[in-house]
C-alpha atoms as a PDB file:
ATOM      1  CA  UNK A   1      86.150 164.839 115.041  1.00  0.00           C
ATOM      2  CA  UNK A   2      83.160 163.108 116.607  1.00  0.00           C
ATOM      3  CA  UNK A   3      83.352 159.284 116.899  1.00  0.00           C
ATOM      4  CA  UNK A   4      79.480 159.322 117.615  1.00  0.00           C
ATOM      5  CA  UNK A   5      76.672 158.706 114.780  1.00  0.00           C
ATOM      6  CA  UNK A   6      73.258 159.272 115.113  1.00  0.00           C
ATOM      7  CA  UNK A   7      71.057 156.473 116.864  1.00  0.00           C
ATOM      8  CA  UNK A   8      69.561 155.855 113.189  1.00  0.00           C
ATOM      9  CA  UNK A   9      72.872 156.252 111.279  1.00  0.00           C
ATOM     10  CA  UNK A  10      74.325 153.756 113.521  1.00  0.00           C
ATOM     11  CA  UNK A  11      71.927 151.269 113.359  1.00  0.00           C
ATOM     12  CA  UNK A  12      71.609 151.512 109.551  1.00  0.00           C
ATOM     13  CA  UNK A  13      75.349 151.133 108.885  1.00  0.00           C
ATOM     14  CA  UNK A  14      75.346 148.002 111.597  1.00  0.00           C
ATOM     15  CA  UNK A  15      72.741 146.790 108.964  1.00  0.00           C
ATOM     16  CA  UNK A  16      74.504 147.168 105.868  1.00  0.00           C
ATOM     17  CA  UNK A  17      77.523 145.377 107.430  1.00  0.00           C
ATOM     18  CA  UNK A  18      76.991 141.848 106.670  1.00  0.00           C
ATOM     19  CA  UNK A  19      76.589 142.296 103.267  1.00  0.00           C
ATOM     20  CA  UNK A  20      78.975 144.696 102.153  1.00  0.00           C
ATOM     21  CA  UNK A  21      81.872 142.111 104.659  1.00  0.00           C
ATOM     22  CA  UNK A  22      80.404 139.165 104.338  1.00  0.00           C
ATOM     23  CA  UNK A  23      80.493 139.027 107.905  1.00  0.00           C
ATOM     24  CA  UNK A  24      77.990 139.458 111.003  1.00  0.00           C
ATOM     25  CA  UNK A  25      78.511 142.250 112.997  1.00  0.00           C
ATOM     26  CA  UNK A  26      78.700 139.532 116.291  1.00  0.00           C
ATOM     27  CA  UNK A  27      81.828 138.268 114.394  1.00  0.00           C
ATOM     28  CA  UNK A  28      83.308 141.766 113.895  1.00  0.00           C
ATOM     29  CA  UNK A  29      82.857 142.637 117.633  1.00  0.00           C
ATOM     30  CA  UNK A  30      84.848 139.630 118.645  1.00  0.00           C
ATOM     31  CA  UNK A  31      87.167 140.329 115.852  1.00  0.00           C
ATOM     32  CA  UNK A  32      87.592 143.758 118.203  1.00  0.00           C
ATOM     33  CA  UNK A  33      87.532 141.999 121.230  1.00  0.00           C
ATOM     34  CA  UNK A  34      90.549 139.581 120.613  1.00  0.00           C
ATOM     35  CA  UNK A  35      92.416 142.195 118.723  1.00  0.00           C
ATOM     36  CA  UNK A  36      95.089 144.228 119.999  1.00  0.00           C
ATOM     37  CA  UNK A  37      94.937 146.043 123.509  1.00  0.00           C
ATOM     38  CA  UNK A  38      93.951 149.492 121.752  1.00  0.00           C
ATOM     39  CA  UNK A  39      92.791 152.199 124.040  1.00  0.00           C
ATOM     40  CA  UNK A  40      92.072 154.924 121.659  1.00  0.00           C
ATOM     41  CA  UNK A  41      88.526 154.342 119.304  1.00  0.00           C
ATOM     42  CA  UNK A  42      90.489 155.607 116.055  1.00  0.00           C
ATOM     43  CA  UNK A  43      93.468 153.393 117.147  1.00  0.00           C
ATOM     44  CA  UNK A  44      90.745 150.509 117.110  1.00  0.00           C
ATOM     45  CA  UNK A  45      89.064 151.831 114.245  1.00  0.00           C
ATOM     46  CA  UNK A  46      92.195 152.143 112.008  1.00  0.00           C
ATOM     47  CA  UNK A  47      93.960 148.590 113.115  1.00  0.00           C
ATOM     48  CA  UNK A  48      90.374 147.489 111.146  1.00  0.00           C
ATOM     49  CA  UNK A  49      90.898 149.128 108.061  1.00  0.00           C
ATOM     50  CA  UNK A  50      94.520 148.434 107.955  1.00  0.00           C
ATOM     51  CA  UNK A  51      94.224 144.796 109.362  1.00  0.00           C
ATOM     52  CA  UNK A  52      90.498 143.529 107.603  1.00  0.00           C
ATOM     53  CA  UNK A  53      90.632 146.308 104.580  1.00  0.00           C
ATOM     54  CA  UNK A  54      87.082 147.576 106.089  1.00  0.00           C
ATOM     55  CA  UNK A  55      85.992 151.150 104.847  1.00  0.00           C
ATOM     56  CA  UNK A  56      86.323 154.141 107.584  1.00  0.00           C
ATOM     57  CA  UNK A  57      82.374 154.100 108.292  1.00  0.00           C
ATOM     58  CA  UNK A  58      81.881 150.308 108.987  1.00  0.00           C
ATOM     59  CA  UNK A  59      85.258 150.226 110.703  1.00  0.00           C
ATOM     60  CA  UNK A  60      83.882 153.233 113.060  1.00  0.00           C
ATOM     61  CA  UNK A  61      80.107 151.710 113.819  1.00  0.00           C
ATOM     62  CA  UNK A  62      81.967 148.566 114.516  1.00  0.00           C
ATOM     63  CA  UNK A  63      83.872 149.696 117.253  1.00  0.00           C
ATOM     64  CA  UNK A  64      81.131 152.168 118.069  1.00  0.00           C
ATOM     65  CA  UNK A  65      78.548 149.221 118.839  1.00  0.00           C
ATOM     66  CA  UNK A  66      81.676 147.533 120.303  1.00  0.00           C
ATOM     67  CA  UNK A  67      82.017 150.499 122.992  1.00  0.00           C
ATOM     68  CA  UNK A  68      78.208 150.829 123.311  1.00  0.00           C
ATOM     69  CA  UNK A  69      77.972 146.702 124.117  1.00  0.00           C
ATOM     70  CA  UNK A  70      81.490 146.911 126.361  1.00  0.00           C
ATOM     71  CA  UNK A  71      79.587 149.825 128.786  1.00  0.00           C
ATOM     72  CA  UNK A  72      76.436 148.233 128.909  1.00  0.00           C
ATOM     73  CA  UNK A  73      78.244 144.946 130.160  1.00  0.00           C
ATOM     74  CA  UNK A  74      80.077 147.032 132.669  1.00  0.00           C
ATOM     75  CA  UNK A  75      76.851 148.335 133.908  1.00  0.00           C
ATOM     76  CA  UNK A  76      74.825 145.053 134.756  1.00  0.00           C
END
């Protein structure tokens, strides 16, 4: 199975965060970010819905955007 949404998908679910968590997505990256050391994206995606309760498709755009921020850093 594909980890990878749409450009528009992603961005719309990204948007819909906040409210349906009650967090920022900036929050949720971090949350990522000073998790465990998980290599795999479902490993990351499933220690979210296990550890935060977050449903499969947030849970996968977060560490999607996560990824997409992480490579762009290791470009500049």
């Amino acid at each position: 199975m594909s980890h990878v949404f749409s450009d528009e998908t992603h961005r719309n679910m990204l948007s819909r965060i906040p409210h349906c968590t009650g967090r920022e997505v900036a929050e949720w990256l971090r949350t990522v970010e000073e998790g465990p050391s998980l290599f795999r994206f479902e490993e990351k995606v499933s220690w979210l819905r296990g550890e935060h309760n977050l449903a499969y498709g947030h849970a996968k755009a977060i560490v999607h955007e996560y990824d997409l921020q992480r490579a762009a850093r290791k470009l500049r």
